[in-house]
PDB file of N, CA and C in Angstrom:
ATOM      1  N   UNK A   1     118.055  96.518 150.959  1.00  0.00           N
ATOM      2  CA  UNK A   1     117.727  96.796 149.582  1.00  0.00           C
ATOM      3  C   UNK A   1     117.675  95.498 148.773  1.00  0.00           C
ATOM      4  N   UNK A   2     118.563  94.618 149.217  1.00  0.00           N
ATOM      5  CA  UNK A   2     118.521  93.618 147.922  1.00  0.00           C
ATOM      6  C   UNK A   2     117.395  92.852 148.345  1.00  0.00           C
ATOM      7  N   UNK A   3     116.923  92.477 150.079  1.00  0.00           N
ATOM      8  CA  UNK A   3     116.174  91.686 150.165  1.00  0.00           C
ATOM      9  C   UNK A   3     114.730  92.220 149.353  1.00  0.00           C
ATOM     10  N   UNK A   4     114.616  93.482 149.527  1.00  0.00           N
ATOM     11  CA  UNK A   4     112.909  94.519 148.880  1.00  0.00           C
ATOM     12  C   UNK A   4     113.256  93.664 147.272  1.00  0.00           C
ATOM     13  N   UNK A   5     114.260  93.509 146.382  1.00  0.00           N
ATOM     14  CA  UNK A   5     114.741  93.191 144.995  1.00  0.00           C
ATOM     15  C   UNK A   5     114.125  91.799 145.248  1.00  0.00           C
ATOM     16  N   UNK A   6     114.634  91.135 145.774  1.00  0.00           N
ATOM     17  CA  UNK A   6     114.249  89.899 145.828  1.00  0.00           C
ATOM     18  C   UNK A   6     112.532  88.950 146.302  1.00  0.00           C
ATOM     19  N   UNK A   7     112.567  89.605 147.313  1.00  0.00           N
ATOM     20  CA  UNK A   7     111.364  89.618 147.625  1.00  0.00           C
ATOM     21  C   UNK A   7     109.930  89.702 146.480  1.00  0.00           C
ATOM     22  N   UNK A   8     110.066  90.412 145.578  1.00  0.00           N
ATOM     23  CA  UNK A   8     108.941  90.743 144.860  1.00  0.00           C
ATOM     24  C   UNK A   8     109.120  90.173 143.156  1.00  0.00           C
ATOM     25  N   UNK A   9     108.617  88.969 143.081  1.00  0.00           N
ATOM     26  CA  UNK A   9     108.494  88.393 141.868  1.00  0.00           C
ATOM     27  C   UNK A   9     108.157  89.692 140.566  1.00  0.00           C
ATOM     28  N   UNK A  10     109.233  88.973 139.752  1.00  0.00           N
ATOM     29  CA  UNK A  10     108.675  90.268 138.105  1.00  0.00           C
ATOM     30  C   UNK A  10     107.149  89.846 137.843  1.00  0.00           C
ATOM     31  N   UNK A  11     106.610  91.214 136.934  1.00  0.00           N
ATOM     32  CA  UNK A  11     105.748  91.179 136.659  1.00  0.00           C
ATOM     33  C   UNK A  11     105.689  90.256 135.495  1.00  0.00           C
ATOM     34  N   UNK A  12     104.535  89.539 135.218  1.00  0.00           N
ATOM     35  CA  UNK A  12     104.017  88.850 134.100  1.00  0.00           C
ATOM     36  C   UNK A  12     102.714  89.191 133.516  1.00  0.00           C
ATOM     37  N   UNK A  13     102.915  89.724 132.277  1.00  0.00           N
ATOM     38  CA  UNK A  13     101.520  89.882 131.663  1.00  0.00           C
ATOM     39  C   UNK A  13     101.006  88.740 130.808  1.00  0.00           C
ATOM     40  N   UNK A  14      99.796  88.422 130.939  1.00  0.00           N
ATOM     41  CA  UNK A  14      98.702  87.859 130.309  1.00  0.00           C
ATOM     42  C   UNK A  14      98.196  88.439 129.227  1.00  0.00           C
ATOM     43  N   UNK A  15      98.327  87.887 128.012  1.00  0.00           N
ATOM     44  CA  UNK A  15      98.030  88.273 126.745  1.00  0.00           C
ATOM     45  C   UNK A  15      96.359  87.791 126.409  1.00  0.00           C
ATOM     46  N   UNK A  16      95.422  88.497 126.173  1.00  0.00           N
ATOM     47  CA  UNK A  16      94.128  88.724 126.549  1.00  0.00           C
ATOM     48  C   UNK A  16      93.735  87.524 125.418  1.00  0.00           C
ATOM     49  N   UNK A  17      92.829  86.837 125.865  1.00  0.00           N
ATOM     50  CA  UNK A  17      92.006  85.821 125.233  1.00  0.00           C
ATOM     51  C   UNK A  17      91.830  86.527 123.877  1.00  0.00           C
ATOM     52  N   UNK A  18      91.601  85.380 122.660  1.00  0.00           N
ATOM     53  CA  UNK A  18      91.203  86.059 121.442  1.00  0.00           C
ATOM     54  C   UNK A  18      90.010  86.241 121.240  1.00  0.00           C
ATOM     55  N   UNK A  19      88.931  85.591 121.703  1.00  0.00           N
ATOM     56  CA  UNK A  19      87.746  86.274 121.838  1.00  0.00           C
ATOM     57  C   UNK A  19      87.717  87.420 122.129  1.00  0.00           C
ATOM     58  N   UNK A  20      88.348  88.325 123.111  1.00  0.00           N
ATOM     59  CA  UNK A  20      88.419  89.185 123.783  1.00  0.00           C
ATOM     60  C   UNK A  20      88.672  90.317 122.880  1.00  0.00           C
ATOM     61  N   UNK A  21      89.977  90.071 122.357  1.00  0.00           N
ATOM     62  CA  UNK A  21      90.410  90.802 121.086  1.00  0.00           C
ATOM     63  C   UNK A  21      89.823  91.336 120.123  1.00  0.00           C
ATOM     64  N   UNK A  22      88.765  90.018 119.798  1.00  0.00           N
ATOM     65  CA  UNK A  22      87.573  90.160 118.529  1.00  0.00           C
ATOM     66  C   UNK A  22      86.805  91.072 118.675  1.00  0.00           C
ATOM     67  N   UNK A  23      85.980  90.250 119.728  1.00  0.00           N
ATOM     68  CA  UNK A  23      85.109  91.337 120.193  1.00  0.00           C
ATOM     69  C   UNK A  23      85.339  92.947 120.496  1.00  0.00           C
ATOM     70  N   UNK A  24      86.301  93.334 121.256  1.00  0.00           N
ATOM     71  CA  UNK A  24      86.741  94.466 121.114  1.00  0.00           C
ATOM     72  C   UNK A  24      87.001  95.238 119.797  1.00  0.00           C
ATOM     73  N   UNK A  25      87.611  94.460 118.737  1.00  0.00           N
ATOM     74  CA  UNK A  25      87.531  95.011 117.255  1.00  0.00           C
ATOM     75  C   UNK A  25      86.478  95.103 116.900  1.00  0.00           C
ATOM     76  N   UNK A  26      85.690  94.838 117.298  1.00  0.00           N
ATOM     77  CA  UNK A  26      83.772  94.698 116.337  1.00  0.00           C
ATOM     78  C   UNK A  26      83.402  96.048 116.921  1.00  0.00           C
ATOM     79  N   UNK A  27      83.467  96.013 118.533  1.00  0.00           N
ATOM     80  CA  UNK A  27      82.442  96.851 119.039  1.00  0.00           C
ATOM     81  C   UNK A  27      83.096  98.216 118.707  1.00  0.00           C
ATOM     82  N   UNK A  28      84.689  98.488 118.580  1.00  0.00           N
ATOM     83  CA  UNK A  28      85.816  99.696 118.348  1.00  0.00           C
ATOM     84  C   UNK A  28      84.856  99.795 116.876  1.00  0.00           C
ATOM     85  N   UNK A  29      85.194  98.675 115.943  1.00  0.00           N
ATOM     86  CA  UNK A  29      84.619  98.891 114.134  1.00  0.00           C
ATOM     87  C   UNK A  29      82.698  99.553 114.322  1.00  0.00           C
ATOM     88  N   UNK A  30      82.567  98.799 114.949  1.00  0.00           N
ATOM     89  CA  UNK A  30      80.734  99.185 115.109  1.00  0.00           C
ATOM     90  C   UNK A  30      80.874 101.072 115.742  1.00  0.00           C
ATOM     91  N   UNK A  31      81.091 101.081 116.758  1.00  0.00           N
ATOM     92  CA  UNK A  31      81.159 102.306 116.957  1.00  0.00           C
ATOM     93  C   UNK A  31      81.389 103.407 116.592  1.00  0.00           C
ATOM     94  N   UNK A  32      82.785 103.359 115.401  1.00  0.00           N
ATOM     95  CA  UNK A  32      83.442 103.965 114.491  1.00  0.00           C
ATOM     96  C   UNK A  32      82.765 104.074 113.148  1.00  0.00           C
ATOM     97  N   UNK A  33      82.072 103.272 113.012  1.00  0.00           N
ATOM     98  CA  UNK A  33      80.992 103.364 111.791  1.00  0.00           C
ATOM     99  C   UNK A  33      80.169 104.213 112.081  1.00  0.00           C
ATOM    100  N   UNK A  34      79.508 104.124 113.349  1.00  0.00           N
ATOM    101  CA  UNK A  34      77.920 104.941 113.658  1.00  0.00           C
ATOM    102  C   UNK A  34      78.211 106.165 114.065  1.00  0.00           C
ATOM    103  N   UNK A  35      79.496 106.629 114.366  1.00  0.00           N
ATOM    104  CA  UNK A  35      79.946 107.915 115.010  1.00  0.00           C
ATOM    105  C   UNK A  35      80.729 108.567 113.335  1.00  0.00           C
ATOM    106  N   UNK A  36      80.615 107.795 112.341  1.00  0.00           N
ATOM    107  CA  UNK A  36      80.790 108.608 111.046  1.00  0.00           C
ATOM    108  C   UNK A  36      79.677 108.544 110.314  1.00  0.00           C
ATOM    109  N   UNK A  37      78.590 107.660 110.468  1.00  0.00           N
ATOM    110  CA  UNK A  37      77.578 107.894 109.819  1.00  0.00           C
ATOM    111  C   UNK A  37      76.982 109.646 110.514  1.00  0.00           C
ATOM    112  N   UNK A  38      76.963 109.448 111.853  1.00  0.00           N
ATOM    113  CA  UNK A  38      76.205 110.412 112.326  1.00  0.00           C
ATOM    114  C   UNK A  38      76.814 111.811 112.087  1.00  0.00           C
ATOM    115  N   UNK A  39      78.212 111.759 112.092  1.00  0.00           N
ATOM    116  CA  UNK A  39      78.776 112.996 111.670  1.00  0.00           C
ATOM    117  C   UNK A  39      78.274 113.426 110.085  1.00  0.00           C
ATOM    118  N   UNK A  40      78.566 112.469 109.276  1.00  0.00           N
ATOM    119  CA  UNK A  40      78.088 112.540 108.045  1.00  0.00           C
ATOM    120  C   UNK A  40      76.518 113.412 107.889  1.00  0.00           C
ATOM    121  N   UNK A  41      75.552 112.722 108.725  1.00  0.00           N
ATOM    122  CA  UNK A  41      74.184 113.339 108.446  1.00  0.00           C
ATOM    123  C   UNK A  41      74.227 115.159 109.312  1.00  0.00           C
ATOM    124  N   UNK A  42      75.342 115.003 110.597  1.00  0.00           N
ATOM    125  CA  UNK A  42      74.752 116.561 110.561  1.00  0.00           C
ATOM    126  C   UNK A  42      75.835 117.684 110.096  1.00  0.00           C
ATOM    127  N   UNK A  43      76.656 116.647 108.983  1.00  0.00           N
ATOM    128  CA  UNK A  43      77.397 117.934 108.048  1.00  0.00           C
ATOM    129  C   UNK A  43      76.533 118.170 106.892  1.00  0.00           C
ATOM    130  N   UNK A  44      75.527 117.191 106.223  1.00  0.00           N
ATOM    131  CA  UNK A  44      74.412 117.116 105.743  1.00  0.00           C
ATOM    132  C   UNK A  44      73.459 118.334 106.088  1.00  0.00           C
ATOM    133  N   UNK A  45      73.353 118.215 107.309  1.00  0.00           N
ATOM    134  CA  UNK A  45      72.202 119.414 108.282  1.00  0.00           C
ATOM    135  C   UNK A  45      72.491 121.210 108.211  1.00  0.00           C
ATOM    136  N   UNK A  46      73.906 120.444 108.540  1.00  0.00           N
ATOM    137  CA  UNK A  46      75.114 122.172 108.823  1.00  0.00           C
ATOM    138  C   UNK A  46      74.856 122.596 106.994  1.00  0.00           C
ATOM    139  N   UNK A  47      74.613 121.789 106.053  1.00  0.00           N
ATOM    140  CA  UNK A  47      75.206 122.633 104.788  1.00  0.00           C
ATOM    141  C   UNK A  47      73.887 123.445 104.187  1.00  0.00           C
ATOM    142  N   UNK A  48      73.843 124.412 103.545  1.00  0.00           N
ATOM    143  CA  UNK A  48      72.827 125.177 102.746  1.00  0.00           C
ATOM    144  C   UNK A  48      72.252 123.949 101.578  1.00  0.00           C
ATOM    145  N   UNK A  49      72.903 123.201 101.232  1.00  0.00           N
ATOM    146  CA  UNK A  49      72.432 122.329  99.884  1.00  0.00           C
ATOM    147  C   UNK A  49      72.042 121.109 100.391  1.00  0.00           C
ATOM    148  N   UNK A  50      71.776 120.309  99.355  1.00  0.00           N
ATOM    149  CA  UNK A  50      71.649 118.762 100.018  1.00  0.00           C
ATOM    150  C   UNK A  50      72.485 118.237  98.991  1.00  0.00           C
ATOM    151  N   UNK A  51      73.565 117.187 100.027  1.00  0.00           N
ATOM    152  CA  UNK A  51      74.453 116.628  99.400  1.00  0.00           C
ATOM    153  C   UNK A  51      74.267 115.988  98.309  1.00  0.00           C
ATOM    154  N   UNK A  52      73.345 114.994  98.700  1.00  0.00           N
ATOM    155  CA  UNK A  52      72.460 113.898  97.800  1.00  0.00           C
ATOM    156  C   UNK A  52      72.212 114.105  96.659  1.00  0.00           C
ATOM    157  N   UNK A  53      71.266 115.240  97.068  1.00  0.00           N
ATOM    158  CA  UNK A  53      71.119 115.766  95.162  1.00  0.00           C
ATOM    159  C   UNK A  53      71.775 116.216  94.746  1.00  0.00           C
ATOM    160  N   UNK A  54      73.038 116.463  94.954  1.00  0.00           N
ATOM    161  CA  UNK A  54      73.899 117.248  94.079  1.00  0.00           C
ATOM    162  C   UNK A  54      75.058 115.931  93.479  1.00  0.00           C
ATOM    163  N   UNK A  55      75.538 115.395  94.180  1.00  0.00           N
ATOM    164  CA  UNK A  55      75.561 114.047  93.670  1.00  0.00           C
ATOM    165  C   UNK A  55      75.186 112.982  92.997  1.00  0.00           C
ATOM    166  N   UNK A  56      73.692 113.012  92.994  1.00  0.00           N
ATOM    167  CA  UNK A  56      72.969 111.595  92.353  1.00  0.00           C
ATOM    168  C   UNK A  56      72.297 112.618  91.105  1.00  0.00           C
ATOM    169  N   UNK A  57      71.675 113.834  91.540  1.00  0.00           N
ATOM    170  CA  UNK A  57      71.152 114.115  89.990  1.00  0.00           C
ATOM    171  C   UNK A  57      71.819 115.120  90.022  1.00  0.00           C
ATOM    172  N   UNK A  58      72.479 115.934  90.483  1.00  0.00           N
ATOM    173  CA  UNK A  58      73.077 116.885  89.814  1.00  0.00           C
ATOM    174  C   UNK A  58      74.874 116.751  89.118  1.00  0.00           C
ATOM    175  N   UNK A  59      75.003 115.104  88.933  1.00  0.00           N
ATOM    176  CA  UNK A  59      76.598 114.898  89.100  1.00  0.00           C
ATOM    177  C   UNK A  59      77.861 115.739  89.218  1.00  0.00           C
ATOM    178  N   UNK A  60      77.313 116.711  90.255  1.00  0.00           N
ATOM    179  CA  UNK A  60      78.329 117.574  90.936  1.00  0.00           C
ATOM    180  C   UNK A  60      79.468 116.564  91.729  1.00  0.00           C
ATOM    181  N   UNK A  61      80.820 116.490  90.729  1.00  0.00           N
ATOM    182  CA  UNK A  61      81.736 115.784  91.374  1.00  0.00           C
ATOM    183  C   UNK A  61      82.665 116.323  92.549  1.00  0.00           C
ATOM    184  N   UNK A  62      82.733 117.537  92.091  1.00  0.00           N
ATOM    185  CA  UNK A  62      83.588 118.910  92.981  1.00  0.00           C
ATOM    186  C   UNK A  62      82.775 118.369  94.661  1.00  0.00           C
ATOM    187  N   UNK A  63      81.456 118.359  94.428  1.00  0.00           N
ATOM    188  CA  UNK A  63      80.837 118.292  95.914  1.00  0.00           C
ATOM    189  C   UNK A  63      81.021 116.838  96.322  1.00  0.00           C
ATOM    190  N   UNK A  64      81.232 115.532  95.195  1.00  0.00           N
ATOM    191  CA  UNK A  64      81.623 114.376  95.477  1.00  0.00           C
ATOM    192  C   UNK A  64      83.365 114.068  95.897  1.00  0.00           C
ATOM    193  N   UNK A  65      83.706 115.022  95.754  1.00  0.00           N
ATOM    194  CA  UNK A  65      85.341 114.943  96.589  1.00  0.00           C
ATOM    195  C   UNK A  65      85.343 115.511  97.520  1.00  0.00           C
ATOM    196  N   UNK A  66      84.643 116.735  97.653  1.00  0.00           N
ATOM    197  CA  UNK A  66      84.532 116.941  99.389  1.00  0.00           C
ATOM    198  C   UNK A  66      83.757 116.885 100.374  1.00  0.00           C
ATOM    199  N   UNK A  67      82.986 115.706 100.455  1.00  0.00           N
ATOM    200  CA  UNK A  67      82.341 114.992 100.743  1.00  0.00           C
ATOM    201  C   UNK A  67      83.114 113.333 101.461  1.00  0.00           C
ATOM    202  N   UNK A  68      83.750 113.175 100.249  1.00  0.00           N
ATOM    203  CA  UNK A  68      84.834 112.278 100.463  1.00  0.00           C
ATOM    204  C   UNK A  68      86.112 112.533 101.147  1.00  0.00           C
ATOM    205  N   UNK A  69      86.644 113.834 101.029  1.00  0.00           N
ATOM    206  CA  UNK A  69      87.288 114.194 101.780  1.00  0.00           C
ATOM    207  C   UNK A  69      87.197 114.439 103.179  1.00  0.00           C
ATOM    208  N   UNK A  70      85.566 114.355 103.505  1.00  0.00           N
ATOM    209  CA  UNK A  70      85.051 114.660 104.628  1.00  0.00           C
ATOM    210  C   UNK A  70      84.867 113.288 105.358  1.00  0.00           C
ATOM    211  N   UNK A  71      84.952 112.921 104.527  1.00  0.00           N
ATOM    212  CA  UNK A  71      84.260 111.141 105.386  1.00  0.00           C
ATOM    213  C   UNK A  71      85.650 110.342 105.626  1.00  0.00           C
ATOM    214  N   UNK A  72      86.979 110.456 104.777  1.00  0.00           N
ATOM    215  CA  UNK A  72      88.070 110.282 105.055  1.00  0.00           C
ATOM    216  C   UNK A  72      88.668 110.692 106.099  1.00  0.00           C
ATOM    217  N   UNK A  73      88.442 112.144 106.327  1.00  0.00           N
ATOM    218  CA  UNK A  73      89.271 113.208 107.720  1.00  0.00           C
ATOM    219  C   UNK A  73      88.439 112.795 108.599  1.00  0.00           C
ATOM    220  N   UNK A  74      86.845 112.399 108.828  1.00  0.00           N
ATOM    221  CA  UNK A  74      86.685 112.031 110.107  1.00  0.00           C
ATOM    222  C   UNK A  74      86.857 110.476 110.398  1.00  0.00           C
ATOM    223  N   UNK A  75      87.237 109.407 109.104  1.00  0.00           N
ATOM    224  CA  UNK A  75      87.549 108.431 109.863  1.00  0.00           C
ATOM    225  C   UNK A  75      88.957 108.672 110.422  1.00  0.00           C
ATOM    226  N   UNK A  76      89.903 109.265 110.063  1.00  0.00           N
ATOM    227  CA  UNK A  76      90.898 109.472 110.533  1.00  0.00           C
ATOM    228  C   UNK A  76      90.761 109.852 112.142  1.00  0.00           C
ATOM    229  N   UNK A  77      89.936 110.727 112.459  1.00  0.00           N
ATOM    230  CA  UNK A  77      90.093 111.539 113.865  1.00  0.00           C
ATOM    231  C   UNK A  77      88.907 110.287 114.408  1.00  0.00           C
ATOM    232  N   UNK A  78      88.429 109.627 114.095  1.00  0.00           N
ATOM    233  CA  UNK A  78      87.525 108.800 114.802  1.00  0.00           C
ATOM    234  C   UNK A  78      88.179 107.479 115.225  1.00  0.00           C
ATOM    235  N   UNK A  79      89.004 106.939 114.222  1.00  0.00           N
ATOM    236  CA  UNK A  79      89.914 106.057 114.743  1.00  0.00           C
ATOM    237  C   UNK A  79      91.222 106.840 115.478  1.00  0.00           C
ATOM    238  N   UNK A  80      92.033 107.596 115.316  1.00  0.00           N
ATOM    239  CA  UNK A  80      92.632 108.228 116.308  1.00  0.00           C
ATOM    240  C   UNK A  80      91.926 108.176 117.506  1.00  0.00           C
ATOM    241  N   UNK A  81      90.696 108.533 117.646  1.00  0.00           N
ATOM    242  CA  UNK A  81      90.336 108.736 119.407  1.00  0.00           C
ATOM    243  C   UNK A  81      89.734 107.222 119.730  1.00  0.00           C
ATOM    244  N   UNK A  82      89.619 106.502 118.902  1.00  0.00           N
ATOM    245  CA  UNK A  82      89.093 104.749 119.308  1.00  0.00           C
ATOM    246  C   UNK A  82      90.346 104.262 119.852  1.00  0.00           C
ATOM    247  N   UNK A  83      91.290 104.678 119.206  1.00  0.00           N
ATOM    248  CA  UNK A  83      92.681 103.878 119.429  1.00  0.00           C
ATOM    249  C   UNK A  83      93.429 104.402 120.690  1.00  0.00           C
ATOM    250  N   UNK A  84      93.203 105.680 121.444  1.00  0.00           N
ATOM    251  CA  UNK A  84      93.387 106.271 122.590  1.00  0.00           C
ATOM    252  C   UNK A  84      92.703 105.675 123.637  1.00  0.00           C
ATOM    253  N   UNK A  85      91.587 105.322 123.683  1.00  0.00           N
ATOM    254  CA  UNK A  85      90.498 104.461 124.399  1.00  0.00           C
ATOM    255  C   UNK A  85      91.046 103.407 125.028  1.00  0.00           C
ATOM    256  N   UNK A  86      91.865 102.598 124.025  1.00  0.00           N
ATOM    257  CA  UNK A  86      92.374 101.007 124.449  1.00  0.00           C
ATOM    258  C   UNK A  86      93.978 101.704 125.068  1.00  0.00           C
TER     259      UNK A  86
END
Protein backbone atom coordinates (compact mmCIF):
# COMPACT_ATOMS: atom_id res chain seq x y z
CA UNK A 1 0.00 0.00 0.00
CA UNK A 2 2.41 2.64 0.83
CA UNK A 3 4.62 1.76 -2.11
CA UNK A 4 1.00 2.31 -4.75
CA UNK A 5 1.07 6.06 -2.27
CA UNK A 6 4.30 6.70 -3.23
CA UNK A 7 4.74 5.64 -6.44
CA UNK A 8 2.27 8.08 -8.11
CA UNK A 9 3.22 11.79 -8.13
CA UNK A 10 0.14 14.41 -6.98
CA UNK A 11 -1.73 15.81 -9.43
CA UNK A 12 -0.85 19.33 -10.79
CA UNK A 13 -3.13 21.52 -12.60
CA UNK A 14 -2.26 23.99 -15.25
CA UNK A 15 -4.09 27.15 -15.10
CA UNK A 16 -5.23 27.77 -18.82
CA UNK A 17 -3.43 30.45 -20.87
CA UNK A 18 -5.20 33.91 -20.82
CA UNK A 19 -5.84 34.02 -24.25
CA UNK A 20 -7.65 30.99 -23.74
CA UNK A 21 -9.80 32.47 -21.08
CA UNK A 22 -10.64 35.48 -23.35
CA UNK A 23 -11.51 33.90 -25.99
CA UNK A 24 -13.75 31.56 -24.31
CA UNK A 25 -15.55 34.70 -22.67
CA UNK A 26 -16.25 36.25 -26.16
CA UNK A 27 -17.43 33.16 -27.83
CA UNK A 28 -19.71 32.12 -24.13
CA UNK A 29 -20.75 36.43 -24.48
CA UNK A 30 -21.31 36.05 -28.43
CA UNK A 31 -23.40 33.07 -28.12
CA UNK A 32 -25.44 34.27 -25.22
CA UNK A 33 -26.32 37.34 -27.09
CA UNK A 34 -27.58 35.51 -30.33
CA UNK A 35 -29.44 32.78 -28.36
CA UNK A 36 -31.41 35.95 -26.64
CA UNK A 37 -31.76 37.86 -29.57
CA UNK A 38 -33.36 34.80 -31.20
CA UNK A 39 -35.52 33.96 -28.32
CA UNK A 40 -36.58 37.52 -28.26
CA UNK A 41 -37.82 37.46 -32.07
CA UNK A 42 -39.87 34.18 -31.66
CA UNK A 43 -41.61 35.48 -28.43
CA UNK A 44 -42.23 38.36 -30.92
CA UNK A 45 -43.76 35.50 -33.39
CA UNK A 46 -45.58 33.45 -30.42
CA UNK A 47 -47.49 36.89 -29.43
CA UNK A 48 -50.97 38.10 -31.07
CA UNK A 49 -49.51 41.88 -31.11
CA UNK A 50 -46.34 43.31 -32.24
CA UNK A 51 -44.15 44.27 -29.58
CA UNK A 52 -42.59 47.13 -31.43
CA UNK A 53 -45.51 48.98 -32.00
CA UNK A 54 -46.80 48.92 -28.93
CA UNK A 55 -43.75 50.30 -27.52
CA UNK A 56 -42.44 52.88 -29.99
CA UNK A 57 -45.93 54.30 -31.02
CA UNK A 58 -48.20 53.05 -28.85
CA UNK A 59 -46.05 53.93 -25.46
CA UNK A 60 -47.52 50.92 -23.92
CA UNK A 61 -45.14 50.70 -20.87
CA UNK A 62 -47.08 47.71 -19.11
CA UNK A 63 -45.89 45.74 -22.47
CA UNK A 64 -42.35 47.58 -21.98
CA UNK A 65 -41.82 45.76 -18.55
CA UNK A 66 -42.73 42.56 -19.74
CA UNK A 67 -40.82 42.46 -22.34
CA UNK A 68 -38.03 43.40 -20.11
CA UNK A 69 -38.87 41.06 -17.82
CA UNK A 70 -38.61 38.66 -20.56
CA UNK A 71 -35.25 39.50 -21.82
CA UNK A 72 -33.94 39.54 -18.13
CA UNK A 73 -35.42 35.77 -17.25
CA UNK A 74 -33.89 34.50 -20.38
CA UNK A 75 -30.55 36.02 -19.83
CA UNK A 76 -30.68 34.47 -16.61
CA UNK A 77 -31.46 30.76 -17.91
CA UNK A 78 -29.05 31.41 -20.86
CA UNK A 79 -26.16 32.18 -18.79
CA UNK A 80 -27.10 29.47 -16.27
CA UNK A 81 -26.79 26.83 -19.12
CA UNK A 82 -23.40 28.71 -20.68
CA UNK A 83 -21.96 28.38 -17.29
CA UNK A 84 -22.84 24.46 -17.05
CA UNK A 85 -21.00 24.01 -20.42
CA UNK A 86 -17.52 25.04 -18.93
Amino acid sequence: MQALLQAAPPAVLQPAPLWRLMLDAALFGLSGIVMLIIGYYLWELITPYNLRREIHENKNVAVAVVVAAFIFGMAIIIAASLILIK
